[in-house]
N, C-alpha and C. Protein backbone atom coordinates (compact mmCIF):
# COMPACT_ATOMS: atom_id res chain seq x y z
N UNK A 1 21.15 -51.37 7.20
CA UNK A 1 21.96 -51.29 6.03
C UNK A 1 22.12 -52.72 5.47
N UNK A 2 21.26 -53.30 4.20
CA UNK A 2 21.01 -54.52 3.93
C UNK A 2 22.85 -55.34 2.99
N UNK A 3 23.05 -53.94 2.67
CA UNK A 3 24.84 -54.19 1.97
C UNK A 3 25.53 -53.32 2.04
N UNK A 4 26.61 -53.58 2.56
CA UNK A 4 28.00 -52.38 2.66
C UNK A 4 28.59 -52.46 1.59
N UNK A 5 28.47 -51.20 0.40
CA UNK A 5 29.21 -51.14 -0.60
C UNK A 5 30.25 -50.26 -0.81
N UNK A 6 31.34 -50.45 -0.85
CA UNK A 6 32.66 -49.25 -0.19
C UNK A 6 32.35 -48.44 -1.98
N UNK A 7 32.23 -49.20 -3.25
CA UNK A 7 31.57 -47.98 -4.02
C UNK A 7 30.88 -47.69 -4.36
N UNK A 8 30.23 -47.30 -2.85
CA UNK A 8 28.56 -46.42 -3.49
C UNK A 8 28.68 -45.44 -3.78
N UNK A 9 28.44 -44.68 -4.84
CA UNK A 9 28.10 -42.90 -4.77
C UNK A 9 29.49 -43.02 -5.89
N UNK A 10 30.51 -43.70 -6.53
CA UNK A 10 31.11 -43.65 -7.80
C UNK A 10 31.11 -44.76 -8.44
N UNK A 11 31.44 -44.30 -10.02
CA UNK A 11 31.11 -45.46 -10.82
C UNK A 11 32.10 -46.36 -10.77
N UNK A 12 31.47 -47.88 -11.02
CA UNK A 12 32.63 -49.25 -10.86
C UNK A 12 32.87 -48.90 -11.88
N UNK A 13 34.52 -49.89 -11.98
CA UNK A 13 35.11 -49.50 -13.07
C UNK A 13 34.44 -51.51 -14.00
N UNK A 14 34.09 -51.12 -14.95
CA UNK A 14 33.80 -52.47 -15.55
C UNK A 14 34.81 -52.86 -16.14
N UNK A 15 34.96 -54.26 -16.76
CA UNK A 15 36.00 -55.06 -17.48
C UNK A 15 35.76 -54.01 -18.93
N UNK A 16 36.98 -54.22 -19.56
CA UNK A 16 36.85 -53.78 -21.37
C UNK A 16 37.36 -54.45 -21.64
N UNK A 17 36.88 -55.08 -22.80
CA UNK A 17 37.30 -56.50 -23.98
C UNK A 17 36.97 -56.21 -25.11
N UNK A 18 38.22 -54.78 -25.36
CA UNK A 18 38.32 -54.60 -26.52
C UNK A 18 39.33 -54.53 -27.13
N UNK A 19 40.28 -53.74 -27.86
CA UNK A 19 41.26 -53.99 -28.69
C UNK A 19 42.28 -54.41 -27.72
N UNK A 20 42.61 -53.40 -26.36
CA UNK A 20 43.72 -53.46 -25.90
C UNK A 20 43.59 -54.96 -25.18
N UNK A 21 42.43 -55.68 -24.76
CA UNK A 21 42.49 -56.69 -24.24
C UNK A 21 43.08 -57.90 -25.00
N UNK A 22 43.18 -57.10 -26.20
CA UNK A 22 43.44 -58.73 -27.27
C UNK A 22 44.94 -58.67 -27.40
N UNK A 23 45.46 -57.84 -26.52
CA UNK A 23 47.10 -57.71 -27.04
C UNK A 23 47.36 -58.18 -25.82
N UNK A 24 46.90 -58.98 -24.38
CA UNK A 24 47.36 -59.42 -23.98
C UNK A 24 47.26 -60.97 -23.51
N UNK A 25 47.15 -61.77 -24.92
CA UNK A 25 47.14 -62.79 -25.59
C UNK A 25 48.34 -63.93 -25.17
N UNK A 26 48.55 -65.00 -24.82
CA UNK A 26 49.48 -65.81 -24.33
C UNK A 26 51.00 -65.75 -25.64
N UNK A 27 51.81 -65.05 -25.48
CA UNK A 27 52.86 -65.32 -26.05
C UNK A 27 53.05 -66.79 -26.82
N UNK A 28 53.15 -66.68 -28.06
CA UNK A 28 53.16 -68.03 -29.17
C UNK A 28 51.67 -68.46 -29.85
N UNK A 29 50.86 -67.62 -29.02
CA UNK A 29 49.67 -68.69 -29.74
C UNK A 29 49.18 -67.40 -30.66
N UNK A 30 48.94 -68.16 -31.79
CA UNK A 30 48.60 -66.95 -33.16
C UNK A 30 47.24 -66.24 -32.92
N UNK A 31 47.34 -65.32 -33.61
CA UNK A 31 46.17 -64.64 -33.67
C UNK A 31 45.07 -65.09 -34.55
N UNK A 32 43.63 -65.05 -34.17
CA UNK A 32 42.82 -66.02 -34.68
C UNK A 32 41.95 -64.64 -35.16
N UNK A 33 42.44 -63.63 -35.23
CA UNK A 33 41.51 -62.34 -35.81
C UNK A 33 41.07 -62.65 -37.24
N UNK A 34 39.85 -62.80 -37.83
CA UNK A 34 39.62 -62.27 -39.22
C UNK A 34 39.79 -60.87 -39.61
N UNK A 35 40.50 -61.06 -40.96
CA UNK A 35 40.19 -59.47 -41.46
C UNK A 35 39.08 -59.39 -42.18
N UNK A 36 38.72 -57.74 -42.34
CA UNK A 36 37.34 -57.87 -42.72
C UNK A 36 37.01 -58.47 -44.16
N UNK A 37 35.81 -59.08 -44.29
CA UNK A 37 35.38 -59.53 -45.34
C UNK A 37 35.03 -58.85 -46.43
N UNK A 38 34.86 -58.27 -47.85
CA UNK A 38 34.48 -57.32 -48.51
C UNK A 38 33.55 -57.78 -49.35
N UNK A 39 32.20 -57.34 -49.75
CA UNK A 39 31.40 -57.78 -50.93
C UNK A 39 30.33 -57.75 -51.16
N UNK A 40 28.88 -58.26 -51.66
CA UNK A 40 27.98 -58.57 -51.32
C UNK A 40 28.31 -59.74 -50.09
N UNK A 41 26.86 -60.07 -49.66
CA UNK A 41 26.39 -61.66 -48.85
C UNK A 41 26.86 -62.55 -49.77
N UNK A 42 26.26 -62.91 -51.08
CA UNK A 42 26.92 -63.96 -51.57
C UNK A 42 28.17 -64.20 -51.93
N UNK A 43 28.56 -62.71 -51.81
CA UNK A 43 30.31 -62.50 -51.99
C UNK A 43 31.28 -63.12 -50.70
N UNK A 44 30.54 -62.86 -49.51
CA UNK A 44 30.75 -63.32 -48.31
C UNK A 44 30.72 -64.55 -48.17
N UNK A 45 29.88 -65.40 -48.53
CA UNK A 45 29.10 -66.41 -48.04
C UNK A 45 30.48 -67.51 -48.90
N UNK A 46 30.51 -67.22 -50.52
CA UNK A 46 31.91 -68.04 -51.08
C UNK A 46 33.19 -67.69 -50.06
N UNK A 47 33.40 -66.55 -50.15
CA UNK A 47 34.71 -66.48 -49.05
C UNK A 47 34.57 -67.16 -47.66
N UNK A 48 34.06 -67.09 -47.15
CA UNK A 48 33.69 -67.73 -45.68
C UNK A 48 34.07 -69.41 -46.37
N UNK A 49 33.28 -69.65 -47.20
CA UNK A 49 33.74 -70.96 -47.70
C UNK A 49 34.56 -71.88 -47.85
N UNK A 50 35.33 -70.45 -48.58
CA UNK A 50 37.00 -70.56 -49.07
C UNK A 50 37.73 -70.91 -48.19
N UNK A 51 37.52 -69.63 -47.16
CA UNK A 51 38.56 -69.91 -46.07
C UNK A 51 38.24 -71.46 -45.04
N UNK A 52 37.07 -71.51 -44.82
CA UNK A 52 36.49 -72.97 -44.05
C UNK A 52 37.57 -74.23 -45.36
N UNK A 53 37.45 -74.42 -46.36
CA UNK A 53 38.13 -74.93 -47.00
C UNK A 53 39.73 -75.35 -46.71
N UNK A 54 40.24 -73.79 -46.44
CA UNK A 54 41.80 -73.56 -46.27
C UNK A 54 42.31 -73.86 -44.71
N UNK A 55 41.47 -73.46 -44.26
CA UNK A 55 41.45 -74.15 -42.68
C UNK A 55 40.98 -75.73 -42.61
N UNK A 56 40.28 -76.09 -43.05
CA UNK A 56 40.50 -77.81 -43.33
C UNK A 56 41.69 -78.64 -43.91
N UNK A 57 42.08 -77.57 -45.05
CA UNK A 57 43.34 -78.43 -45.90
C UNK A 57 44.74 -78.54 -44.59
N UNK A 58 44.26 -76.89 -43.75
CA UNK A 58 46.18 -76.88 -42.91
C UNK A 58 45.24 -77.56 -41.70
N UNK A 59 44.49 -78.57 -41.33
CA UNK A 59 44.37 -78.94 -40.48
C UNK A 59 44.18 -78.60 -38.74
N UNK A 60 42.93 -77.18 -39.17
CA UNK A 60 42.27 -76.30 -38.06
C UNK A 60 40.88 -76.63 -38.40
N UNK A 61 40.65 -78.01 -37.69
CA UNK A 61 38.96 -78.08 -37.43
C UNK A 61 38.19 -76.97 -37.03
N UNK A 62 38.97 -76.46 -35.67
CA UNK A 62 38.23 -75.35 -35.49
C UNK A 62 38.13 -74.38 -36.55
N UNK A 63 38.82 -73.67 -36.60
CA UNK A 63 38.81 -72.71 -37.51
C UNK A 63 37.56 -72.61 -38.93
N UNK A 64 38.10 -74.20 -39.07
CA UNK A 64 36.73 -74.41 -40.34
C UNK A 64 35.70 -74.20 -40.25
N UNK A 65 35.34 -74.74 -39.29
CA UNK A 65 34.10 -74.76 -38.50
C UNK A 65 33.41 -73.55 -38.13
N UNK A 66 34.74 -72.23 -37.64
CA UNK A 66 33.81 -71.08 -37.45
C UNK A 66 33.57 -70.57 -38.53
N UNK A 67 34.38 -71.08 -39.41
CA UNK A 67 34.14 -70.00 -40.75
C UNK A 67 33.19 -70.82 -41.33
N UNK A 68 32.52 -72.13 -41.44
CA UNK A 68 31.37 -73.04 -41.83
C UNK A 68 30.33 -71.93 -41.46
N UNK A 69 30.32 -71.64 -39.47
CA UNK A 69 29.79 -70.72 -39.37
C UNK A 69 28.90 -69.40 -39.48
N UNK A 70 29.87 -68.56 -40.03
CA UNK A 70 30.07 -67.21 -40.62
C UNK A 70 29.71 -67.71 -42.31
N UNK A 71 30.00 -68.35 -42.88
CA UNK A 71 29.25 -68.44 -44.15
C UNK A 71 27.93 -69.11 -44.11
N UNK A 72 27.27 -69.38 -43.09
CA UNK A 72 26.12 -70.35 -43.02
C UNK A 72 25.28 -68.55 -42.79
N UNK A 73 25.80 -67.89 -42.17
CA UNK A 73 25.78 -66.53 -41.73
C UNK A 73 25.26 -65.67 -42.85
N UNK A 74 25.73 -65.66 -43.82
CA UNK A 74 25.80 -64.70 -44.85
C UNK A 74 25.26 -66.04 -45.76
N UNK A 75 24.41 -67.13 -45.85
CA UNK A 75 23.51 -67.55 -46.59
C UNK A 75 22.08 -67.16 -45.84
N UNK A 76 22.19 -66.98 -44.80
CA UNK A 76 20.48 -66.76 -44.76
C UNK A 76 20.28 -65.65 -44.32
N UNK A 77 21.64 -64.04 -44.71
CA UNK A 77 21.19 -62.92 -45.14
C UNK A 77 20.47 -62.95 -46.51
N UNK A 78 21.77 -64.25 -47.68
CA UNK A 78 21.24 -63.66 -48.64
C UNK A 78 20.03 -64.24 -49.03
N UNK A 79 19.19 -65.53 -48.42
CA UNK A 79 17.95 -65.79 -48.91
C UNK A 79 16.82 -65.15 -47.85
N UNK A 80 17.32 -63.88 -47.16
CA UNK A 80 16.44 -63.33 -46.20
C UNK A 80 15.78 -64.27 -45.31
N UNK A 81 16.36 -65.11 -44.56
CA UNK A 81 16.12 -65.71 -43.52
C UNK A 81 16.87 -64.92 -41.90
N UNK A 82 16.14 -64.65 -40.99
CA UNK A 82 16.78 -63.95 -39.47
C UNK A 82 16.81 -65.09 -38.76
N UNK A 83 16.38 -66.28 -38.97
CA UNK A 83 16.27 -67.28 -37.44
C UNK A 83 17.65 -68.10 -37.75
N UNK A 84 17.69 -68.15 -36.40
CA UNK A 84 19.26 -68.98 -36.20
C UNK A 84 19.58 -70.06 -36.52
């Protein structure tokens, strides 16, 4: 017997990291969820902008940055580019 597995023969239970996991988030620190975006790509691609903008002015590098991201994202849907 090369491994003793006490659950062989039922299924492991795996991690889920989904909604309910996000509600148990460190008390005080904000939620960094986007809501969804609406539009075309190039409709996207200005908003993503916007917000990278608005997150620079209140002084969230990060934040800018993902949303630099996510609009870099939705420019090379809209000039049909797939490579990263």
């Amino acid at each position: 017997m090369p491994f003793d597995n006490p659950a062989s023969g039922r299924a492991r239970r795996q991690p889920w990291f989904g909604k309910a996991a996000q509600g148990q988030a460190v008390q005080g620190a904000p939620a960094r969820a986007h809501p969804k975006v609406n539009g075309s790509a190039q409709q996207k691609h200005a908003q993503w902008l916007a917000r990278a903008a608005d997150a620079e002015r209140s002084g969230d590098a990060i934040e800018a940055e993902t949303c630099r991201q996510h609009a870099e994202h939705w420019f090379r849907v809209t000039h049909g580019r797939n490579d990263p």
